[in-house]
PDB file of N, CA and C in Angstrom:
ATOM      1  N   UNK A   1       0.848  -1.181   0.000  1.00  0.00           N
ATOM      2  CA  UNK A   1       0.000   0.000   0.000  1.00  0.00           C
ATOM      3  C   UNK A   1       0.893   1.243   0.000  1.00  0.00           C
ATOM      4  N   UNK A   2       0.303   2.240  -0.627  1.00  0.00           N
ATOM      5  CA  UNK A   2       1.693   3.336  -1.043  1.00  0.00           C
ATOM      6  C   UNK A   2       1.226   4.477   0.408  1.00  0.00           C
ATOM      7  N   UNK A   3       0.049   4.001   1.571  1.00  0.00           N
ATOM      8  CA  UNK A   3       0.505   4.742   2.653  1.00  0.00           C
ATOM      9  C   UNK A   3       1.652   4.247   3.749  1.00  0.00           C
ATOM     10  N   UNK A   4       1.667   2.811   3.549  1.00  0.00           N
ATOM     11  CA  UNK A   4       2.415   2.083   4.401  1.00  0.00           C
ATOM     12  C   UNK A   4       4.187   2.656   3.958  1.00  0.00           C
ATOM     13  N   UNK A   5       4.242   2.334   2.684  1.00  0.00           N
ATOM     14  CA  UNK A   5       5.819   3.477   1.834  1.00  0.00           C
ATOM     15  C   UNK A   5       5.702   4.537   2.555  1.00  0.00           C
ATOM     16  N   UNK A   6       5.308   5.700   2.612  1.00  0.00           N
ATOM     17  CA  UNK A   6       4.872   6.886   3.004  1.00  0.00           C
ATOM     18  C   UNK A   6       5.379   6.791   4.692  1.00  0.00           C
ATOM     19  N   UNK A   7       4.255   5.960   5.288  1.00  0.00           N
ATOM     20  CA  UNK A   7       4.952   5.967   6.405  1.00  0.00           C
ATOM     21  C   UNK A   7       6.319   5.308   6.692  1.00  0.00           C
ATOM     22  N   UNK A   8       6.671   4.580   5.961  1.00  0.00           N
ATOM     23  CA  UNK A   8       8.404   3.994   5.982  1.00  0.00           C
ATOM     24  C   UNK A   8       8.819   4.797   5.555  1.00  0.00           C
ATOM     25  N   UNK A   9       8.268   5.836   4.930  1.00  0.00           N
ATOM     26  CA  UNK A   9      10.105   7.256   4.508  1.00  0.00           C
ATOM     27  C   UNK A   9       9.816   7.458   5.600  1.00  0.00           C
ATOM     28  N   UNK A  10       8.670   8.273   5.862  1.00  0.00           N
ATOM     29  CA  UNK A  10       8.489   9.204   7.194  1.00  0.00           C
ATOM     30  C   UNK A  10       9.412   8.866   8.422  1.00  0.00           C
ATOM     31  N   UNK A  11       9.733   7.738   8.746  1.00  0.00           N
ATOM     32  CA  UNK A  11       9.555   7.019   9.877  1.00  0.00           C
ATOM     33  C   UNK A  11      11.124   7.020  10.133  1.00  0.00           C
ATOM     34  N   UNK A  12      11.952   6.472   8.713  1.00  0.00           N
ATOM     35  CA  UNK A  12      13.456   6.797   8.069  1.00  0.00           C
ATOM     36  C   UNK A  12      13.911   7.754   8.437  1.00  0.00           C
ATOM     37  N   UNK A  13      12.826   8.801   7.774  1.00  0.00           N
ATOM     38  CA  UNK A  13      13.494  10.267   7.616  1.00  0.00           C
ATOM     39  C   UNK A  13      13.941  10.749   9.000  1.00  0.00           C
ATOM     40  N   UNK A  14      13.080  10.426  10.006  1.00  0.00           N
ATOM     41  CA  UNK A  14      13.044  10.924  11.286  1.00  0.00           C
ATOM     42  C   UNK A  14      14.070  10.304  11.874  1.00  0.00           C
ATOM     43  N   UNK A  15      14.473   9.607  11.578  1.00  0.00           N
ATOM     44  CA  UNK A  15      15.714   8.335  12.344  1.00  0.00           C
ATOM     45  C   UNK A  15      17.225   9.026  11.728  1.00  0.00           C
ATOM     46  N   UNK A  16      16.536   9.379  10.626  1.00  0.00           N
ATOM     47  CA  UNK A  16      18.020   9.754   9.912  1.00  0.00           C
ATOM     48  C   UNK A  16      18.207  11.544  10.119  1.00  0.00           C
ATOM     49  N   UNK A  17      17.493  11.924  10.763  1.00  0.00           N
ATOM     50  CA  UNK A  17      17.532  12.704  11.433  1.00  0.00           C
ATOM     51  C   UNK A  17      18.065  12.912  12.303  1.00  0.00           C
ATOM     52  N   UNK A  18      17.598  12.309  13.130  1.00  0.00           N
ATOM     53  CA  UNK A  18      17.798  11.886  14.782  1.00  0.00           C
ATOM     54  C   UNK A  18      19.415  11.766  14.870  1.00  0.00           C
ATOM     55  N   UNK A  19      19.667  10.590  13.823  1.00  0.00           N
ATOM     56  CA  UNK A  19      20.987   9.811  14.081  1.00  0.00           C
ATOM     57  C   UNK A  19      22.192  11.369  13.460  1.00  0.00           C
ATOM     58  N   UNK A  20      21.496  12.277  12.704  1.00  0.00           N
ATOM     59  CA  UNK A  20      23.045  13.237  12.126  1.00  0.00           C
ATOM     60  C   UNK A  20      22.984  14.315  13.248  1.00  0.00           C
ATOM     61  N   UNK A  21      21.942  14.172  13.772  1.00  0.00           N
ATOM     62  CA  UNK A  21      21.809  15.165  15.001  1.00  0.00           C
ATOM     63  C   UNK A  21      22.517  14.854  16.122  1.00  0.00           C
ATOM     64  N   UNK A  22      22.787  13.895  16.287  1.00  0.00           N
ATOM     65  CA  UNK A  22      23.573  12.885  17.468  1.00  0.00           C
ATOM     66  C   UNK A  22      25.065  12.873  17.155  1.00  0.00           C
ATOM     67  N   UNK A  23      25.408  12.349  16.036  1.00  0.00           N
ATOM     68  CA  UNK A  23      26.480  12.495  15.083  1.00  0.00           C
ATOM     69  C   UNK A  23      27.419  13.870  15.489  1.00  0.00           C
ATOM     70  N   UNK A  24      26.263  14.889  14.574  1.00  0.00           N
ATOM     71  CA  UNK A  24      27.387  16.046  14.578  1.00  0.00           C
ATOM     72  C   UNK A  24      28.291  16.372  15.633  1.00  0.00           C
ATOM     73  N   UNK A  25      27.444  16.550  16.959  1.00  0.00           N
ATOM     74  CA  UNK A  25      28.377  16.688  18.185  1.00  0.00           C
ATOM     75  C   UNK A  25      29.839  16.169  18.765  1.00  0.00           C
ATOM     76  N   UNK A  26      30.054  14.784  17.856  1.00  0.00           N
ATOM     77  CA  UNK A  26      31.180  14.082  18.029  1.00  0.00           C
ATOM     78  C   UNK A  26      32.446  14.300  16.783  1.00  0.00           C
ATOM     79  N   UNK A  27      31.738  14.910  16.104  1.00  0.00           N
ATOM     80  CA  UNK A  27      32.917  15.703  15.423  1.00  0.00           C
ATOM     81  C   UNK A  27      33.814  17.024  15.823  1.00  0.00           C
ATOM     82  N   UNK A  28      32.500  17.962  16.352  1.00  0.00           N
ATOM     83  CA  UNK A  28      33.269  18.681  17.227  1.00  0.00           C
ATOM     84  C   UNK A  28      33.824  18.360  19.026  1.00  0.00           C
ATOM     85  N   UNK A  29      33.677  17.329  19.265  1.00  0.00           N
ATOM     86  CA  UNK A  29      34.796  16.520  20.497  1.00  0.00           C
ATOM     87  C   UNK A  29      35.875  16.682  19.870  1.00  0.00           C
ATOM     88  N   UNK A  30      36.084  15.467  18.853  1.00  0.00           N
ATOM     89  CA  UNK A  30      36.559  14.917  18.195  1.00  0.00           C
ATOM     90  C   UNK A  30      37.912  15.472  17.701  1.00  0.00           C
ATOM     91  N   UNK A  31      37.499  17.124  17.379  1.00  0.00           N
ATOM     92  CA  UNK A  31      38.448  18.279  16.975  1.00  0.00           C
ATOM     93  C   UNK A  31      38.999  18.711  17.653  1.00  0.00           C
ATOM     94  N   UNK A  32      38.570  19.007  18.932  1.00  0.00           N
ATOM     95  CA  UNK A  32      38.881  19.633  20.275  1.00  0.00           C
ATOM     96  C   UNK A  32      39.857  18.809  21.063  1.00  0.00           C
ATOM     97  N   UNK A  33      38.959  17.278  21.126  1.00  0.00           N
ATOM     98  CA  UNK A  33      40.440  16.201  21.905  1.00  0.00           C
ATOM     99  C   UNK A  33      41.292  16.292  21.546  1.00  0.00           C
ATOM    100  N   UNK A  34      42.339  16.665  22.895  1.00  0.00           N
ATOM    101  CA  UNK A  34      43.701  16.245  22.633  1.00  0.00           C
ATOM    102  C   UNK A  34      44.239  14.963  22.923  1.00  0.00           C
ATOM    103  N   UNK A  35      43.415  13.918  23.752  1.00  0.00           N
ATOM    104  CA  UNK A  35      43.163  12.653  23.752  1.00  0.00           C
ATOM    105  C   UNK A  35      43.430  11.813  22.999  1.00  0.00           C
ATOM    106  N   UNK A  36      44.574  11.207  22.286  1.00  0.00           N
ATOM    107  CA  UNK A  36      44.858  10.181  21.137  1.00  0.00           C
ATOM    108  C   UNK A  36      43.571   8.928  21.242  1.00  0.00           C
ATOM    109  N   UNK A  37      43.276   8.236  22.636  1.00  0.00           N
ATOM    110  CA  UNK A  37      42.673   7.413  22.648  1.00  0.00           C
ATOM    111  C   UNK A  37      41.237   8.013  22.763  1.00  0.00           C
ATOM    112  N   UNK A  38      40.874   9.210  23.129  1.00  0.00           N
ATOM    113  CA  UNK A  38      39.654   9.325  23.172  1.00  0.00           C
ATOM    114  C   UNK A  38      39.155   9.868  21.650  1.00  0.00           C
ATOM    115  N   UNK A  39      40.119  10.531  20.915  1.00  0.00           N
ATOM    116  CA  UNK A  39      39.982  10.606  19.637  1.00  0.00           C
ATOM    117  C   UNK A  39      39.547   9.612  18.966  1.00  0.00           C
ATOM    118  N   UNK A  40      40.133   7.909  19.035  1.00  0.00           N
ATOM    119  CA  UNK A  40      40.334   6.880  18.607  1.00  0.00           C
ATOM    120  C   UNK A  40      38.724   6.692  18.625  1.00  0.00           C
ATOM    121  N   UNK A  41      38.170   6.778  19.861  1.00  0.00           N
ATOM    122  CA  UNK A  41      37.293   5.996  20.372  1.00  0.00           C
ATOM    123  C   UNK A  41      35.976   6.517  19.559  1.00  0.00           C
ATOM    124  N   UNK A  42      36.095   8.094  19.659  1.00  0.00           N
ATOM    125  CA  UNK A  42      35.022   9.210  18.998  1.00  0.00           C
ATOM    126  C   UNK A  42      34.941   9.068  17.300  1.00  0.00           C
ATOM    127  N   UNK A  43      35.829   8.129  16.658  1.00  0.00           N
ATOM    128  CA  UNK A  43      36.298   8.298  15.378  1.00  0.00           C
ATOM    129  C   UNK A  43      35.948   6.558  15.368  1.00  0.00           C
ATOM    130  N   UNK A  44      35.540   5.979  16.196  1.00  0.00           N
ATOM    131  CA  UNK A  44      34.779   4.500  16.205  1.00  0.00           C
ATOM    132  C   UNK A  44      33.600   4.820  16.057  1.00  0.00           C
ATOM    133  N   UNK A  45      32.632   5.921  16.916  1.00  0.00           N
ATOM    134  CA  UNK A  45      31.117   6.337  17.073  1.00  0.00           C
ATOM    135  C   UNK A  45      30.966   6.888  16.053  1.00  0.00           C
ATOM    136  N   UNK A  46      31.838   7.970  15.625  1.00  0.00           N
ATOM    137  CA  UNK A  46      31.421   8.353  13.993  1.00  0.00           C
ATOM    138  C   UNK A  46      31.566   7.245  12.967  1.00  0.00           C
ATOM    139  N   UNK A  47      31.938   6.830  13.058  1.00  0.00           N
ATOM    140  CA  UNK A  47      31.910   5.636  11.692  1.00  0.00           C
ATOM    141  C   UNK A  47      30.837   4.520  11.583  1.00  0.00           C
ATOM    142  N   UNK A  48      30.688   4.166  13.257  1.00  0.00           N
ATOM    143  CA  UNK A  48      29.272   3.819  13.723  1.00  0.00           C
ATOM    144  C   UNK A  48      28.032   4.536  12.987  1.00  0.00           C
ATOM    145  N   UNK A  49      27.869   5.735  13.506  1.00  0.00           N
ATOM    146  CA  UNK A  49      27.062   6.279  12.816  1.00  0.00           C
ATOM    147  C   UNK A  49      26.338   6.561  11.804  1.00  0.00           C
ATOM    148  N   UNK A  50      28.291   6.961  10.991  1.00  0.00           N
ATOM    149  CA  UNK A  50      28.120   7.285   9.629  1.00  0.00           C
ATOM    150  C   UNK A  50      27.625   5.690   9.081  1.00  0.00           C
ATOM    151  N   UNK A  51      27.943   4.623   9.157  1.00  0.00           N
ATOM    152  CA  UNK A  51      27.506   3.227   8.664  1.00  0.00           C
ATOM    153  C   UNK A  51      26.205   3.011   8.739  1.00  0.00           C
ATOM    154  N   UNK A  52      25.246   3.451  10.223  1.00  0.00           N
ATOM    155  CA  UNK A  52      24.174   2.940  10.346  1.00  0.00           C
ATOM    156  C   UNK A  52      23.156   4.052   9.443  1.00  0.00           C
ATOM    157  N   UNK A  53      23.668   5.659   8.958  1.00  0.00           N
ATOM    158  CA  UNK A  53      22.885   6.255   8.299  1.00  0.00           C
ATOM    159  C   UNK A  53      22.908   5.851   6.840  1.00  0.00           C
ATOM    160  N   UNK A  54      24.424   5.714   6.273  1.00  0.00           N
ATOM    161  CA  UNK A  54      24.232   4.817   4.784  1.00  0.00           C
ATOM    162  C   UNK A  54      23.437   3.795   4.559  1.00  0.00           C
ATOM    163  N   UNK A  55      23.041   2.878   6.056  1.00  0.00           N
ATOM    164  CA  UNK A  55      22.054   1.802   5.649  1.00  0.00           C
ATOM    165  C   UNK A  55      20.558   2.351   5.882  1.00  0.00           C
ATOM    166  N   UNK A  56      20.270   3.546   6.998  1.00  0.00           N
ATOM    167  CA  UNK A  56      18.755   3.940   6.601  1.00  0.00           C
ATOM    168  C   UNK A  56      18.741   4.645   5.253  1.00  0.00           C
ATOM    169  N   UNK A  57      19.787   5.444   4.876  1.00  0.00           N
ATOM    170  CA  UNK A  57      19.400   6.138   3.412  1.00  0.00           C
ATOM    171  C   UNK A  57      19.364   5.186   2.336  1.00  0.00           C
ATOM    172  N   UNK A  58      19.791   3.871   2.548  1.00  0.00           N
ATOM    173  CA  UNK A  58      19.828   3.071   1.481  1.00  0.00           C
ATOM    174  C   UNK A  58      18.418   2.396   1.684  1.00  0.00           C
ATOM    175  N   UNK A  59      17.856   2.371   2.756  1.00  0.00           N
ATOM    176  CA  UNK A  59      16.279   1.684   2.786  1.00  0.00           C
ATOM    177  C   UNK A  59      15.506   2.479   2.651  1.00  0.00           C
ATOM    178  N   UNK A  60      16.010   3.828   2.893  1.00  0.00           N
ATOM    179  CA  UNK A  60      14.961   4.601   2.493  1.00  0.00           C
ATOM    180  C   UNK A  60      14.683   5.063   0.474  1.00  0.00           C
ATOM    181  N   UNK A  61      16.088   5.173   0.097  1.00  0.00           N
ATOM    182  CA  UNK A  61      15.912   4.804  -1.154  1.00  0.00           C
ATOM    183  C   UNK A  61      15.036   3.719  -1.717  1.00  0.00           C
ATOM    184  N   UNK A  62      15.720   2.409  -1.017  1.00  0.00           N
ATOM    185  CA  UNK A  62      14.180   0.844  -1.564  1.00  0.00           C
ATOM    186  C   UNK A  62      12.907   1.710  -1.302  1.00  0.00           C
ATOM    187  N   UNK A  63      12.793   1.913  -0.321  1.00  0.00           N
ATOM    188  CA  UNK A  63      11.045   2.726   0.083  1.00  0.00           C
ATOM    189  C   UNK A  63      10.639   3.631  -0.842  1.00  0.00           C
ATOM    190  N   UNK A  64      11.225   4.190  -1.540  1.00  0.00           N
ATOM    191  CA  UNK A  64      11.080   5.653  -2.679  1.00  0.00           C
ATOM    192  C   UNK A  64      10.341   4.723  -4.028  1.00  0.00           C
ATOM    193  N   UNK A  65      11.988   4.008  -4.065  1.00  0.00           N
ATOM    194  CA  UNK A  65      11.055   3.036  -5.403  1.00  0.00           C
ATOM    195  C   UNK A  65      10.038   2.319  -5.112  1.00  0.00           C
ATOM    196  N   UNK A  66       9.618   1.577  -4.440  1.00  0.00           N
ATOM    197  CA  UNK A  66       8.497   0.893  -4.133  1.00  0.00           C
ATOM    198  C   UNK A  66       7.254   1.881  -4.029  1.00  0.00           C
ATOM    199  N   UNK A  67       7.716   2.891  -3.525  1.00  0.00           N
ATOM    200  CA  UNK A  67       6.499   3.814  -3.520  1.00  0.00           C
ATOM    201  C   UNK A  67       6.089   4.342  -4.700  1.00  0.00           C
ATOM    202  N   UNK A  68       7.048   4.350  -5.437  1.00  0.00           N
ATOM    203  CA  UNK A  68       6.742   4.615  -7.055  1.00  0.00           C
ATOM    204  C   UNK A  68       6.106   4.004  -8.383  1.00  0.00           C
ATOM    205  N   UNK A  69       6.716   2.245  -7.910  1.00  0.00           N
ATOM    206  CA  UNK A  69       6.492   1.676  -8.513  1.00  0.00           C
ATOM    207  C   UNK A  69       4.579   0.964  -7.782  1.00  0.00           C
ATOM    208  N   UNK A  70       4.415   1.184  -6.739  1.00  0.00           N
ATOM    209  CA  UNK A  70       2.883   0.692  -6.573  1.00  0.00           C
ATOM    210  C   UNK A  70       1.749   1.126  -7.564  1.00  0.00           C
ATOM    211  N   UNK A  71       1.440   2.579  -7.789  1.00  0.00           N
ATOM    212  CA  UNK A  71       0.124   2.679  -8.732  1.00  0.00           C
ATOM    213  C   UNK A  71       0.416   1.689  -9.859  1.00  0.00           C
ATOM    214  N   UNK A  72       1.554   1.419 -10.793  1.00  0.00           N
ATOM    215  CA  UNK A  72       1.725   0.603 -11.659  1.00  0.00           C
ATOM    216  C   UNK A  72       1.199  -0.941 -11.316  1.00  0.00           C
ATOM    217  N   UNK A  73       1.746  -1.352 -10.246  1.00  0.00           N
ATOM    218  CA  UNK A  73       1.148  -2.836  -9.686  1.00  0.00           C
ATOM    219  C   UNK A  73       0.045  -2.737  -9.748  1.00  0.00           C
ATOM    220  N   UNK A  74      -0.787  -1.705  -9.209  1.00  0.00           N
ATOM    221  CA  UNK A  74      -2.199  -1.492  -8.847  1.00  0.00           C
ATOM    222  C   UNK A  74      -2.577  -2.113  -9.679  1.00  0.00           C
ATOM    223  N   UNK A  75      -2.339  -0.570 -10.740  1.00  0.00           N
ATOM    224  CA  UNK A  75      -2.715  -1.076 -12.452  1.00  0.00           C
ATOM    225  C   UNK A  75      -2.608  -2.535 -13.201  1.00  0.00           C
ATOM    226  N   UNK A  76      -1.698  -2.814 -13.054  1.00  0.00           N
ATOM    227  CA  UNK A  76      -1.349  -4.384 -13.388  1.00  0.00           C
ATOM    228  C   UNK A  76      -2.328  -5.175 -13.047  1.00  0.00           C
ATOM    229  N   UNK A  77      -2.171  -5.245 -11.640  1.00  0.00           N
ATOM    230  CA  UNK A  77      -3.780  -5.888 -10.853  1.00  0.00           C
ATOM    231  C   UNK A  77      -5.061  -6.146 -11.411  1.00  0.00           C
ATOM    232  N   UNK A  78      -5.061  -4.342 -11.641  1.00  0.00           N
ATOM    233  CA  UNK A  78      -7.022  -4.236 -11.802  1.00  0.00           C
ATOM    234  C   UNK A  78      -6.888  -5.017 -13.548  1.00  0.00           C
ATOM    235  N   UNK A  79      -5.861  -4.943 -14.245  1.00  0.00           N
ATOM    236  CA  UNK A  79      -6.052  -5.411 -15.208  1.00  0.00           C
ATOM    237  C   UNK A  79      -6.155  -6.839 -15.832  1.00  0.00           C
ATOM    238  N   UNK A  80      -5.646  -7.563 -14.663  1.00  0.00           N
ATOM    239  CA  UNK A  80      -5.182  -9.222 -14.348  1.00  0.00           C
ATOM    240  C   UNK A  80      -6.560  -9.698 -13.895  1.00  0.00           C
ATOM    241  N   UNK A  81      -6.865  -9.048 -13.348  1.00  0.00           N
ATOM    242  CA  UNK A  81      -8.359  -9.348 -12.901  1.00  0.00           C
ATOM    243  C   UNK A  81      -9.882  -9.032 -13.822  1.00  0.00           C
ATOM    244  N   UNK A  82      -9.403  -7.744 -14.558  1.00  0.00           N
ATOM    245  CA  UNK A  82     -10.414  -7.650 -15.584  1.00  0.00           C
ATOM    246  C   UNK A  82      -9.840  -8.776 -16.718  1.00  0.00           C
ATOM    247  N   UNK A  83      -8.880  -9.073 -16.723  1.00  0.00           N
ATOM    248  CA  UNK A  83      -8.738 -10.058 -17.695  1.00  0.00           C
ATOM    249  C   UNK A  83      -9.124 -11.704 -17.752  1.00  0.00           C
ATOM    250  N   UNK A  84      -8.539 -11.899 -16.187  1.00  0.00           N
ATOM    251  CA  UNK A  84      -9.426 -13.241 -15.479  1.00  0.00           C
ATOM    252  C   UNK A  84     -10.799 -13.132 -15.598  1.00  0.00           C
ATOM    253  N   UNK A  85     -11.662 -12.251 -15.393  1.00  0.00           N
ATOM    254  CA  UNK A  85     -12.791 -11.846 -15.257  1.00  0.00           C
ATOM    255  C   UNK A  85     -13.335 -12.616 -16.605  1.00  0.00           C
ATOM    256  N   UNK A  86     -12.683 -11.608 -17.873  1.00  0.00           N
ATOM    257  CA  UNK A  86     -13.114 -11.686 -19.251  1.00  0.00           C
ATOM    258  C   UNK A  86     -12.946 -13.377 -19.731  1.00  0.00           C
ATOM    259  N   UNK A  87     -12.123 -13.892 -18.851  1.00  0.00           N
ATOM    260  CA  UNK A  87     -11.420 -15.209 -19.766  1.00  0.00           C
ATOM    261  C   UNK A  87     -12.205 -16.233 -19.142  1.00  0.00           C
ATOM    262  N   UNK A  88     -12.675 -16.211 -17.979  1.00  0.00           N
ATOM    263  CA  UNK A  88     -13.582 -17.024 -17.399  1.00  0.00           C
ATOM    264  C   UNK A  88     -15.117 -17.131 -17.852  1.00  0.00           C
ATOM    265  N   UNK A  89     -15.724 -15.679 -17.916  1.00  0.00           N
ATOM    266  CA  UNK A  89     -17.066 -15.949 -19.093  1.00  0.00           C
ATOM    267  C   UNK A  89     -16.836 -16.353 -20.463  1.00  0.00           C
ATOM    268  N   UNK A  90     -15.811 -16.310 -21.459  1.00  0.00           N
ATOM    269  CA  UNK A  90     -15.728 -16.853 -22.428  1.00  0.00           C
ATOM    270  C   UNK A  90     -15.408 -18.516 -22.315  1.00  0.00           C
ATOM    271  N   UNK A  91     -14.820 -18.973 -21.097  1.00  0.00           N
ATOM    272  CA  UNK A  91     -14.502 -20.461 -20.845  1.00  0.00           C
ATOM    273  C   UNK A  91     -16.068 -20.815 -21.151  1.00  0.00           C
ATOM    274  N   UNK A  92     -16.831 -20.174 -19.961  1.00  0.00           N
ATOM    275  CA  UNK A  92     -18.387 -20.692 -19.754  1.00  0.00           C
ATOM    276  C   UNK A  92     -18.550 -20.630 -20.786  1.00  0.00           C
ATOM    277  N   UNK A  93     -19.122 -19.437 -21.601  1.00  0.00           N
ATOM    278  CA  UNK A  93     -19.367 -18.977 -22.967  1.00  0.00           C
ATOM    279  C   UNK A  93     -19.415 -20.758 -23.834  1.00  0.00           C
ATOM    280  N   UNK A  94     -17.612 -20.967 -24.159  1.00  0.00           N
ATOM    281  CA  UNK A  94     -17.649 -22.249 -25.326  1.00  0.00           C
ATOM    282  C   UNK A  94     -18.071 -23.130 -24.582  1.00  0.00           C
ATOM    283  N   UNK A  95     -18.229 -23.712 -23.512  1.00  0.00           N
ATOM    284  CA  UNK A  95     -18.835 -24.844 -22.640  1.00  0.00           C
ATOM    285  C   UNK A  95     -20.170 -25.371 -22.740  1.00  0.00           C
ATOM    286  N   UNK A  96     -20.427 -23.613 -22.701  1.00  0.00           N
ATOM    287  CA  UNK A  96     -22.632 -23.656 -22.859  1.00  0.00           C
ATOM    288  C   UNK A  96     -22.486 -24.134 -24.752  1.00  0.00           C
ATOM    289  N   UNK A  97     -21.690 -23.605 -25.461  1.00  0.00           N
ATOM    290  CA  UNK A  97     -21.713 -23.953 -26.823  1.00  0.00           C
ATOM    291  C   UNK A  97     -21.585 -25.160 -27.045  1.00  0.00           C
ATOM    292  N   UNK A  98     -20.654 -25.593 -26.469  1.00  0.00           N
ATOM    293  CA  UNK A  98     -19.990 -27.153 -26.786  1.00  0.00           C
ATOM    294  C   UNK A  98     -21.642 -28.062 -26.327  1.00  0.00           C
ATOM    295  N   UNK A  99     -21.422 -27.636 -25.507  1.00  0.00           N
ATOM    296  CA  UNK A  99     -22.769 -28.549 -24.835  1.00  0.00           C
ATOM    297  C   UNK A  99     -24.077 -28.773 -25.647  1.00  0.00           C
ATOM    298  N   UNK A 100     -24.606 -27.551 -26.119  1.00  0.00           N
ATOM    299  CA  UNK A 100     -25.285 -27.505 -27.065  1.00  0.00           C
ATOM    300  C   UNK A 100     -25.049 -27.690 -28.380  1.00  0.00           C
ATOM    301  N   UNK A 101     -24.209 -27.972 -29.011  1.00  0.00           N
ATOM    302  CA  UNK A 101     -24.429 -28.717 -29.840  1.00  0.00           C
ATOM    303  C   UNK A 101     -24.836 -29.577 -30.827  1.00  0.00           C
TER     304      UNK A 101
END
């Protein structure tokens, strides 16, 4: 359903939000430590970070297309079904013919 997409960007977006908002702050530590090991450690959480936002922007990308590609399925659908529809009274259709005979 293309509200359920909708709410999976939404839901992304807010996470990937959340997560650069959290993020930024450890860059400026990061600059400031004179800490070799606490540098080390702050430059583990950013990469953390930065990793877990490449994988929501990458699901949130799948979510974009899928959301794009649904009215087409729809379409596909209603047409698979008007076509089943059509192919099933013509089955009956030659059956009642055959029969009669």
């Amino acid at each position: 359903d293309i509200l359920e997409a909708h709410d999976a960007i939404d839901h992304i977006e807010r996470e990937i939000q959340q997560r650069t908002e959290h993020r930024q702050p450890l860059y400026a530590k990061r600059r400031y430590e004179n800490d070799e090991k606490i540098k080390e450690e702050l430059t583990r959480e950013i990469d953390r970070q930065t990793a877990s936002l490449r994988q929501l922007r990458k699901e949130r990308a799948l979510c974009k297309r899928i959301e794009q590609q649904v009215p087409g399925i729809q379409q596909n659908l209603r047409e698979f079904e008007e076509n089943k529809s059509q192919n099933q009274k013509e089955v009956i259709r030659h059956e009642y013919q055959r029969r009669n005979r």
